[in-house]
Protein backbone atom coordinates (compact mmCIF):
# COMPACT_ATOMS: atom_id res chain seq x y z
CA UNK A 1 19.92 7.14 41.94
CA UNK A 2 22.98 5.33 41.55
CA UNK A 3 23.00 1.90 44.10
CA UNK A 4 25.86 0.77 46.05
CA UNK A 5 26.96 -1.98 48.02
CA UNK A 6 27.65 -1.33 52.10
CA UNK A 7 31.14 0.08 51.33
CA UNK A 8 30.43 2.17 48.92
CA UNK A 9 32.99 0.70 46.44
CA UNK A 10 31.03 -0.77 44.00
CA UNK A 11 28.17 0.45 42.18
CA UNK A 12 25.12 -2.19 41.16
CA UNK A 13 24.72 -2.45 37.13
CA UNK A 14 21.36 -4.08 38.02
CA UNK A 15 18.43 -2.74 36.11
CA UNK A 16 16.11 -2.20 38.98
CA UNK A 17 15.61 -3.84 42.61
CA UNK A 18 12.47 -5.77 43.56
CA UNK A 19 12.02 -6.27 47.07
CA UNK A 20 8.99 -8.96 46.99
CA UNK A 21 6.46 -9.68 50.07
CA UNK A 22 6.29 -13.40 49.50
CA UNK A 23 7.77 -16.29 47.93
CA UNK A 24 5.52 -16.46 44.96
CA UNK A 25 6.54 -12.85 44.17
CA UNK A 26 9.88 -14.29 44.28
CA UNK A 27 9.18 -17.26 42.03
CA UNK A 28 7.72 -15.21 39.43
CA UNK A 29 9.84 -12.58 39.30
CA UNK A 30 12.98 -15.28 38.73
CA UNK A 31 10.75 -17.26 36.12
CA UNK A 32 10.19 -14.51 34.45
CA UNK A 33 13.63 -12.70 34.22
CA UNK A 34 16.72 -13.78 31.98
CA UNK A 35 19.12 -12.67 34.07
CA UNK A 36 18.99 -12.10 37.99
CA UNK A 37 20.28 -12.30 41.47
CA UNK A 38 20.03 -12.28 45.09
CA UNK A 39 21.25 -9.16 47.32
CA UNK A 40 21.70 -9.64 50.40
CA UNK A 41 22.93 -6.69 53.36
CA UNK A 42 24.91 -5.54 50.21
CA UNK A 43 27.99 -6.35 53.12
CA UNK A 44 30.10 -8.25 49.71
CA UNK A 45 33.19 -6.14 48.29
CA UNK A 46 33.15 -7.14 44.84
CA UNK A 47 30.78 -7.40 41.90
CA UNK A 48 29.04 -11.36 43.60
CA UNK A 49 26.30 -9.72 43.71
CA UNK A 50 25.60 -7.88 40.56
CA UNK A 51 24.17 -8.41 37.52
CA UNK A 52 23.09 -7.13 34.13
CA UNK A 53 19.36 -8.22 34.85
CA UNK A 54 17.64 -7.76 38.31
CA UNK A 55 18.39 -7.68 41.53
CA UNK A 56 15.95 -9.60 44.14
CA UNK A 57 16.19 -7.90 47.74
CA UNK A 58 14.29 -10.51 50.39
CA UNK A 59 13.88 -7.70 52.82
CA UNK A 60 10.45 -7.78 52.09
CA UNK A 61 9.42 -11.51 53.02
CA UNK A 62 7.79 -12.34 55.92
CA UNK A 63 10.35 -12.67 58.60
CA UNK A 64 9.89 -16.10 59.27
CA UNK A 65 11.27 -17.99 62.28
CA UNK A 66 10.06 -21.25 63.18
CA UNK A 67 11.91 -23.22 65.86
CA UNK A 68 11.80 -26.59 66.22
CA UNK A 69 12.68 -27.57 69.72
CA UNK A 70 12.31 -31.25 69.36
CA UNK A 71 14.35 -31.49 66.04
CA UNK A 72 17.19 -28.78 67.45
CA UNK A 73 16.83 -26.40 64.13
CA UNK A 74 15.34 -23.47 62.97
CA UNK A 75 13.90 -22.48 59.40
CA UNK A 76 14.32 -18.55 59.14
CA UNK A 77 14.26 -16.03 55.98
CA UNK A 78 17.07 -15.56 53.66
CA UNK A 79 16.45 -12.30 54.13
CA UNK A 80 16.97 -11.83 57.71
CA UNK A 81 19.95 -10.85 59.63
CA UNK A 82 21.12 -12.61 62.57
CA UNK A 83 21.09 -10.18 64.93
CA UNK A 84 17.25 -10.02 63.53
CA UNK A 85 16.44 -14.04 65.57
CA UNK A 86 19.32 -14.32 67.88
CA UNK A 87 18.00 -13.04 71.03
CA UNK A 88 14.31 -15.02 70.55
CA UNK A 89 16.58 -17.92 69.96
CA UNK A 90 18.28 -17.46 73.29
CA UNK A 91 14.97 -16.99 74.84
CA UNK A 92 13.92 -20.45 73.84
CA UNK A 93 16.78 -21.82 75.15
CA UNK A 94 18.85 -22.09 72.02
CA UNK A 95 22.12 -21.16 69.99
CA UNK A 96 23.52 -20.59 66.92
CA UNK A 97 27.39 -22.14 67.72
CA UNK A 98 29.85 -19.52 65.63
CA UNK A 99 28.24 -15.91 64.37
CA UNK A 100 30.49 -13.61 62.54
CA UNK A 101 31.59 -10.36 63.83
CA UNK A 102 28.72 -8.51 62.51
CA UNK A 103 25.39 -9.28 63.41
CA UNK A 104 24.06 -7.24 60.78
CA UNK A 105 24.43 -9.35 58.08
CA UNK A 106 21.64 -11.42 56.50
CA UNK A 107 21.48 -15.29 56.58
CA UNK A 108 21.18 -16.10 52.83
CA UNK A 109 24.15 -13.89 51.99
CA UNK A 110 26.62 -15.10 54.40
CA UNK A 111 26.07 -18.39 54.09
CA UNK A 112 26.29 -18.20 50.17
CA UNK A 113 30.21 -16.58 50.42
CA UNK A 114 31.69 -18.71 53.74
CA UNK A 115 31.18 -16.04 56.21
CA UNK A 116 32.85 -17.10 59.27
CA UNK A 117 33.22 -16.26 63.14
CA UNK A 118 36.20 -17.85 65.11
CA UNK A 119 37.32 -20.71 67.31
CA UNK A 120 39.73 -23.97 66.28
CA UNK A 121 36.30 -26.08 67.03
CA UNK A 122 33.63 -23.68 65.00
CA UNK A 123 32.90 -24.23 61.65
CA UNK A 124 31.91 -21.00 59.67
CA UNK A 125 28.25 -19.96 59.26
CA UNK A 126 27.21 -22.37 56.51
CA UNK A 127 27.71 -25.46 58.23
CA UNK A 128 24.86 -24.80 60.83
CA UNK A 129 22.69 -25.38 57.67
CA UNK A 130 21.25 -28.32 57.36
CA UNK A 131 18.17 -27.29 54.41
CA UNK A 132 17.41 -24.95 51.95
CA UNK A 133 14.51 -23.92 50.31
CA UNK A 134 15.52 -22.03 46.77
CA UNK A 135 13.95 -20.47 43.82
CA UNK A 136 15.81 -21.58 40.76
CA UNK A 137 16.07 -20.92 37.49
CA UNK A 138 12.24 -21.72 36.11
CA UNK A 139 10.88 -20.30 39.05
CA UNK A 140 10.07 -24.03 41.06
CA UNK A 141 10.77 -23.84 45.01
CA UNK A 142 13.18 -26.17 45.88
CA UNK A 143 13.89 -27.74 48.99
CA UNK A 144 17.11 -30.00 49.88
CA UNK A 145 18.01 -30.99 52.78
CA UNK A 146 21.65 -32.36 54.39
CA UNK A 147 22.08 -36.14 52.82
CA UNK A 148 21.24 -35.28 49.38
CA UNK A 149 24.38 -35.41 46.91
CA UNK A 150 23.94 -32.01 46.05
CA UNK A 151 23.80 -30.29 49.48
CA UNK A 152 27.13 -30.04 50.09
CA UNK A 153 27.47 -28.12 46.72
CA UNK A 154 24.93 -25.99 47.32
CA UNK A 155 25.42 -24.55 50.59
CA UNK A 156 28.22 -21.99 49.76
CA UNK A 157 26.71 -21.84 46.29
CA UNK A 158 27.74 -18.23 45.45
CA UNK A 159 24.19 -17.18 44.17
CA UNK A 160 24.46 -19.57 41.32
CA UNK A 161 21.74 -21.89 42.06
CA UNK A 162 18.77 -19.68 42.70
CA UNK A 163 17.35 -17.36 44.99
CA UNK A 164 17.72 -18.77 48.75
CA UNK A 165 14.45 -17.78 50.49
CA UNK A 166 14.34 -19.66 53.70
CA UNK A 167 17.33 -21.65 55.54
CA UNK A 168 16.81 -24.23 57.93
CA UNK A 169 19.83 -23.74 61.01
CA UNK A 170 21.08 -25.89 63.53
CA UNK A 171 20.87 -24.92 66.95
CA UNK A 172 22.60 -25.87 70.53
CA UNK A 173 21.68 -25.36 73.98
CA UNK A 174 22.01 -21.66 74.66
CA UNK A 175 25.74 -20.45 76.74
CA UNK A 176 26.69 -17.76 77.86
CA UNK A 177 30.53 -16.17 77.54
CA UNK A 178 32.90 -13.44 78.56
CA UNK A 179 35.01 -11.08 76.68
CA UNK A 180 38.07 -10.22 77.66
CA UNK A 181 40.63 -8.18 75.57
CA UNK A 182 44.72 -8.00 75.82
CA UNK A 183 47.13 -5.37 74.29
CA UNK A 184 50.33 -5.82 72.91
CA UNK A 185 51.17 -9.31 72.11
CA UNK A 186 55.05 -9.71 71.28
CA UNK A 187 55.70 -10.95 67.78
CA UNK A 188 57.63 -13.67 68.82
CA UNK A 189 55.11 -14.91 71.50
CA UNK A 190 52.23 -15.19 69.33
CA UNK A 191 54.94 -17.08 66.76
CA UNK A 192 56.08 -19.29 69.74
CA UNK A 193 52.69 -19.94 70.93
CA UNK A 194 50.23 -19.20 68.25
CA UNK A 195 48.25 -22.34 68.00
CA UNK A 196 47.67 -22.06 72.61
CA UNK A 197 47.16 -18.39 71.93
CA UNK A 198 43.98 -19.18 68.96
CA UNK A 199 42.86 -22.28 70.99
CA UNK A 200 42.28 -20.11 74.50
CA UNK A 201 38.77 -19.62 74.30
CA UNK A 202 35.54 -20.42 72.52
CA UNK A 203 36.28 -17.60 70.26
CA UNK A 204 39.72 -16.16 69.87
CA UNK A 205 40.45 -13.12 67.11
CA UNK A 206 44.02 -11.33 66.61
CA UNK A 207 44.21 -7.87 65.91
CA UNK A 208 47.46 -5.94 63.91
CA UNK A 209 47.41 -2.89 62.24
CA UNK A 210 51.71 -4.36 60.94
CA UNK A 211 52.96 -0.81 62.59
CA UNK A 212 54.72 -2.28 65.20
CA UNK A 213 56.60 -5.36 66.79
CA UNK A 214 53.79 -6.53 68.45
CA UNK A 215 50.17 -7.83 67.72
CA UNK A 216 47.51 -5.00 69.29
CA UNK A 217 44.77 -6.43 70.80
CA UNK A 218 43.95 -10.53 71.28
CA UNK A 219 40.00 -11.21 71.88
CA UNK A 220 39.06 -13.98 74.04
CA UNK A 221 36.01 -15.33 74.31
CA UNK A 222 35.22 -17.94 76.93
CA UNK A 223 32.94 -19.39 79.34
CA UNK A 224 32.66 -17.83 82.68
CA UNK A 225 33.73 -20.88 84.93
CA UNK A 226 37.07 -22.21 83.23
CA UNK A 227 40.28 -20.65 83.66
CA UNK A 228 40.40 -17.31 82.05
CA UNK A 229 44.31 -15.90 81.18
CA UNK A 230 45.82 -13.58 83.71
CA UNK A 231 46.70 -10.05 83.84
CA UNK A 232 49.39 -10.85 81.94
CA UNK A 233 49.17 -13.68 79.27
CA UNK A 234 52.14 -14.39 76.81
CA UNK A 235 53.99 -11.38 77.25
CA UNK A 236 50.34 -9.29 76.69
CA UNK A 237 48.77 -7.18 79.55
CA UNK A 238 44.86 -7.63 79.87
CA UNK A 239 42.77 -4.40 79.07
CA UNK A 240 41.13 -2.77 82.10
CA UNK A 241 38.66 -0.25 79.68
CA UNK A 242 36.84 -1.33 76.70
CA UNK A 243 38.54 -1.39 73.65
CA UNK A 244 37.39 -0.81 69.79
CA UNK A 245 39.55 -3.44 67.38
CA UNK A 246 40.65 -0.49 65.06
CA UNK A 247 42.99 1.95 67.31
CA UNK A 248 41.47 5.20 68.20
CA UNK A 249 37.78 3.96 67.50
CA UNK A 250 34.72 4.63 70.06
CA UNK A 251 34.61 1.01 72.18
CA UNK A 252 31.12 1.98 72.98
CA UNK A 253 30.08 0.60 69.68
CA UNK A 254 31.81 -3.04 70.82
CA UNK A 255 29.70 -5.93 72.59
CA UNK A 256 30.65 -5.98 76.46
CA UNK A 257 34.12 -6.79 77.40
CA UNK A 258 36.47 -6.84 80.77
CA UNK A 259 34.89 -10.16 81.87
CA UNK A 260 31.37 -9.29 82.19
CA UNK A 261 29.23 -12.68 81.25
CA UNK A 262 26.83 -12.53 78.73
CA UNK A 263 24.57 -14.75 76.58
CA UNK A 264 25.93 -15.91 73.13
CA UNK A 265 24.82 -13.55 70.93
CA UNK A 266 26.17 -10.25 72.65
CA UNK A 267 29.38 -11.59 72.97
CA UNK A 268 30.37 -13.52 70.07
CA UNK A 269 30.06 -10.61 67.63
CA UNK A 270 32.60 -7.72 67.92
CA UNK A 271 30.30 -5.20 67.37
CA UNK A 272 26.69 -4.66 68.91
CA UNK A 273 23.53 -4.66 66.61
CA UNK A 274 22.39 -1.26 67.34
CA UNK A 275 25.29 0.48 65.76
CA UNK A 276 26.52 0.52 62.64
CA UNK A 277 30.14 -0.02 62.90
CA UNK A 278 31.46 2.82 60.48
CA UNK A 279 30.28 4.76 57.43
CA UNK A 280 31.26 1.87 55.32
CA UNK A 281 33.77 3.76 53.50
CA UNK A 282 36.34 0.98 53.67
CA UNK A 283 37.51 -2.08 51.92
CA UNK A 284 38.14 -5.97 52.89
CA UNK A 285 39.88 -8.70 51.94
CA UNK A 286 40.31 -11.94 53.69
CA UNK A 287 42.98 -15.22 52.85
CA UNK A 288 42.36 -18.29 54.38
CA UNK A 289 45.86 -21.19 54.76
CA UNK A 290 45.78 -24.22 57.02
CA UNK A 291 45.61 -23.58 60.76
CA UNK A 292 48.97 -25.02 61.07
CA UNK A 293 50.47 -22.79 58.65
CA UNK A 294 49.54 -19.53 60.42
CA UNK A 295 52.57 -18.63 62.00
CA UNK A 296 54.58 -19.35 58.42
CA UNK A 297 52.04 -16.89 56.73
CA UNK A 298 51.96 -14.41 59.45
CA UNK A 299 55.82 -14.22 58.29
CA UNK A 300 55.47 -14.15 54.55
CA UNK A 301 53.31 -10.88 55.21
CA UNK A 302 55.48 -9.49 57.52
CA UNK A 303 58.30 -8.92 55.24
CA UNK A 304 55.76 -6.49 53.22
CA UNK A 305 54.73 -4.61 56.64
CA UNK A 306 55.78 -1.32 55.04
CA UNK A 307 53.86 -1.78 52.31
CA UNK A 308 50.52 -3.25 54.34
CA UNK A 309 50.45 -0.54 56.72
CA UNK A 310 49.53 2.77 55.28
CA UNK A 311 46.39 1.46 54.31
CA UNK A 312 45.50 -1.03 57.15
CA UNK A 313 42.99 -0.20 59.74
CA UNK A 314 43.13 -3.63 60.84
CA UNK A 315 43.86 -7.01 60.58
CA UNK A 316 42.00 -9.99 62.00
CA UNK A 317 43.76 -13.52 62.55
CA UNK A 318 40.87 -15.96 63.15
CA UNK A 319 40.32 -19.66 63.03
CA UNK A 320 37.52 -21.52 61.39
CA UNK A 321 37.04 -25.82 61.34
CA UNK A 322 37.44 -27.89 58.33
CA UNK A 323 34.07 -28.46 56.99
CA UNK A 324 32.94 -30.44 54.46
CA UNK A 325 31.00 -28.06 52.06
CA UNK A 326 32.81 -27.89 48.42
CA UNK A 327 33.45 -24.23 48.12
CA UNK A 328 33.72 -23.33 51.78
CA UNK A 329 37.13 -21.55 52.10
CA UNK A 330 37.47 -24.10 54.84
CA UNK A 331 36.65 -27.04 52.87
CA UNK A 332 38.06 -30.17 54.07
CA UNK A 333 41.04 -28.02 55.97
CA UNK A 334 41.38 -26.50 59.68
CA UNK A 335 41.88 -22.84 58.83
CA UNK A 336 43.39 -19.62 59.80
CA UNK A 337 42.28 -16.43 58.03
CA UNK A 338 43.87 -13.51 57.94
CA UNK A 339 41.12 -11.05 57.74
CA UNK A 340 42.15 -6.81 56.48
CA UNK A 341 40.00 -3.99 57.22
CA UNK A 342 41.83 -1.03 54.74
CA UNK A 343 41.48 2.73 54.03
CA UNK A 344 39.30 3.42 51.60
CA UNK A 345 41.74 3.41 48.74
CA UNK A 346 40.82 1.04 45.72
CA UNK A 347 43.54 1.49 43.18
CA UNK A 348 46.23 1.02 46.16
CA UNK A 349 44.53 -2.10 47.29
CA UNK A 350 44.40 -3.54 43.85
CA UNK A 351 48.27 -2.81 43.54
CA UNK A 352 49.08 -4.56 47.08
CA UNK A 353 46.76 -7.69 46.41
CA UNK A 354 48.57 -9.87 43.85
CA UNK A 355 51.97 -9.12 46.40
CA UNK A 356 50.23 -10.62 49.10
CA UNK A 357 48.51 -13.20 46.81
CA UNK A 358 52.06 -14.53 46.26
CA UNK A 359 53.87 -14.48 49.26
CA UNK A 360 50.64 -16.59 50.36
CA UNK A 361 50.31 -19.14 47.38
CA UNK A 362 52.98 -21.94 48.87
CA UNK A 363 49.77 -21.89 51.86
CA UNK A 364 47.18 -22.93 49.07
CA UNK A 365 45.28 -19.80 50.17
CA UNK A 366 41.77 -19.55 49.26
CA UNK A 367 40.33 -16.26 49.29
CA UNK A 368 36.79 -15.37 51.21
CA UNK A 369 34.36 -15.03 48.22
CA UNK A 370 32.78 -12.14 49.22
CA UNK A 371 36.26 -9.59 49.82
CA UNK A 372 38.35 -8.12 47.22
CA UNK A 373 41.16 -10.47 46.14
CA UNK A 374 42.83 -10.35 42.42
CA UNK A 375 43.64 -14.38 41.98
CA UNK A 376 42.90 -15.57 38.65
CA UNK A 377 40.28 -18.52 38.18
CA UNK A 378 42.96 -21.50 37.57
CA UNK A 379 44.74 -20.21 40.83
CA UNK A 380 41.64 -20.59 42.49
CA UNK A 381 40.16 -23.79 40.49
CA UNK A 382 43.16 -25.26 41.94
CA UNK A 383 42.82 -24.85 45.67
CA UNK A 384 39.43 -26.89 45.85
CA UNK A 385 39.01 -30.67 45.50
CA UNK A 386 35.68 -30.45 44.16
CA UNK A 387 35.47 -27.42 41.83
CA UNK A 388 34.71 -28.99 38.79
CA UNK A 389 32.04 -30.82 40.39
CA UNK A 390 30.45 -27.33 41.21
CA UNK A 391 30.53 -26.09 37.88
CA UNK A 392 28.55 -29.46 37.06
CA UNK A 393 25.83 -28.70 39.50
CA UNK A 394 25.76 -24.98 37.85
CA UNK A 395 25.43 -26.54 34.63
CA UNK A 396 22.62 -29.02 35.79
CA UNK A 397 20.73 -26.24 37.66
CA UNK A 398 21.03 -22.97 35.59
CA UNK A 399 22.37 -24.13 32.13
CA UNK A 400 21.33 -21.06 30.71
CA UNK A 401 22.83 -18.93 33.10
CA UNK A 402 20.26 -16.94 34.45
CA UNK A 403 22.02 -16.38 37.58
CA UNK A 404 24.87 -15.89 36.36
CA UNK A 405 26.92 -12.38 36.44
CA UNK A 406 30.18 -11.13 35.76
CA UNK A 407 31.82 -12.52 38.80
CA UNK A 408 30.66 -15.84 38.28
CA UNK A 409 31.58 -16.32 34.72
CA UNK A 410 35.03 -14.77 35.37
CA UNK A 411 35.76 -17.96 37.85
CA UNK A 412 33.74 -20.85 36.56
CA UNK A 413 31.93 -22.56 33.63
CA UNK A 414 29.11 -24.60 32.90
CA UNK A 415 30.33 -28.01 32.31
């Protein structure tokens, strides 16, 4: 039986999967392998999370969630998703700040790539951590917590330091939000007005499919009291039925919109956790540039509309904080991110992705480490202050390589 990841696009080289029921499993399985890695919800579009060894799946660990009401954190499983904790978090009076648009994805894996939700003030995923507790490479269970010089390396660590078992989150008062949704955006407002447009709620997202000369759909997120944008906001005209943020898509499978308040975690993800939000035949790739440069890169890609189009379903303009982890694609930068749902078409994406890839490079753009992008490693070794120091702490922790794969190899060494 030939494995895949969620989309379908690649196909695992791994030798076998081994889905262990506790940690000690977990520890001898990695002491005992040359080469291995971690899979997560398999939601990753390129080969991070294969290998030539074994593949560790943490579905099978206790799913442990431990709230600490005093201290403001929870410790959870790598292996468990977020829509998996969010609602027993609610019901003790917590929060996670930010989630991503998918509550289906596990903990482990999207903190390891810099998965991200939205809002000029929210940081992605990762920086709610504030300890890990990690297998590495001779099979010892590591903790490390925020204040030790080698946390903020770690964090987004890519899979290359060991196998994450359990995270330890930070956690706010639970809030609740509404959703509303408006259509058509002119062009030129959202250039006129983009940074008011992206601050004008908790959680603000940007939807264009680059067919027409407007953007379809903005997503506003906010808290129930404050003002809320009109019926008409910027030139756009607010939605009066649910709407789905690929055109022509069931909004059924959507959390609530049109207003209707509702606790964090139903309304900060697009999509609810009972549905699966397609097949997973598609592709992604996502470019992040500073916040202030959105409007200048929303331009660039514009003059390749023609091109972008045919195999868009959508595209997502989001913001995420600067944020001091090394390899976060927001490292040390408020950013925008320019998120692309396509067709399932690989060789067409490939083609289209160094075009892009250049009309973005005067941004610095760093690309999400778990989409499809085509940079090459000293474009990328370039964009981030503290590269080489990662490739020291890959060196100090895994000198043999052991979690190594192709993907890592391909953008960084051992030093």
């Amino acid at each position: 039986m030939v494995r895949t990841n969620w989309a379908g696009n690649i196909a695992f080289e791994a030798r076998g999967v081994h889905r262990p029921t506790d940690v000690d499993q977990v520890r001898e399985l990695v002491a005992r392998s040359e080469r291995v890695r971690a899979l997560g919800s398999g939601h990753s579009f390129n080969r991070i999370a294969d290998t030539a060894g074994e593949q560790i799946s943490l579905t099978g660990l206790p799913p442990r969630v431990q709230i600490d009401a005093d201290a403001s954190c929870v410790t959870v499983a790598g292996g468990l998703r977020y829509g998996d904790f969010a609602d027993r978090l609610h019901a003790a009076g917590f929060a996670l700040p930010t989630l991503g648009s998918l509550p289906h994805i596990s903990v482990a894996g999207a903190v390891a790539t810099g998965t991200h939700g939205s809002g000029v003030d929210n940081r992605s995923l990762a920086a709610s951590v504030s300890g890990l507790e990690v297998v590495t490479a001779d099979g010892e269970l590591l903790e490390i917590r925020r204040g030790h010089p080698d946390f903020a390396g770690m964090v987004v660590g890519l899979g290359g330091f060991g196998v994450v078992t359990a995270l330890t989150l930070d956690l706010v008062p639970t809030f609740e939000l509404a959703q509303y949704v408006y259509d058509r955006l002119p062009a030129e407002d959202f250039a006129e007005h983009a940074q008011e447009i992206l601050a004008a709620g908790y959680s603000v997202s940007v939807f264009t499919t680059w067919r027409a000369d407007h953007l379809d759909q903005v997503w506003v997120k906010g808290p129930r009291t404050p003002d809320v944008p009109g019926a008409r906001w910027f030139g756009a005209t607010r939605a009066d039925v649910p709407r789905h943020p690929v055109p022509g898509m069931d909004a059924r499978h959507c959390t609530t919109q049109l207003g209707e308040p509702g606790p964090w975690q139903h309304r900060l993800p697009h999509f609810r956790l009972d549905f699966t939000p397609s097949t997973g035949r598609e592709l992604q790739s996502e470019y992040f540039v500073p916040r202030a440069d959105v409007v200048a890169a929303y331009r660039a890609l514009d003059t390749i509309r023609d091109r972008m189009a045919p195999l868009v379903q959508t595209c997502e303009i989001r913001t995420i904080a600067a944020e001091p982890l090394w390899l976060s694609p927001a490292a040390e930068r408020d950013s925008a991110a320019f998120h692309f749902t396509w067709i399932d078409d690989t060789p067409a994406v490939l083609a289209l992705l160094p075009v892009m890839e250049e009309l973005l490079s005067p941004f610095a753009t760093r690309p999400h480490w778990g989409k499809l992008f085509t940079c090459d490693a000293a474009t990328v070794r370039a964009r981030y202050d503290r590269y080489a120091d990662f490739e020291r702490l890959l060196g100090q922790y895994d000198p043999a390589g052991k979690f190594s794969n192709e993907f890592l190899d391909r953008y960084f060494t051992r030093s």
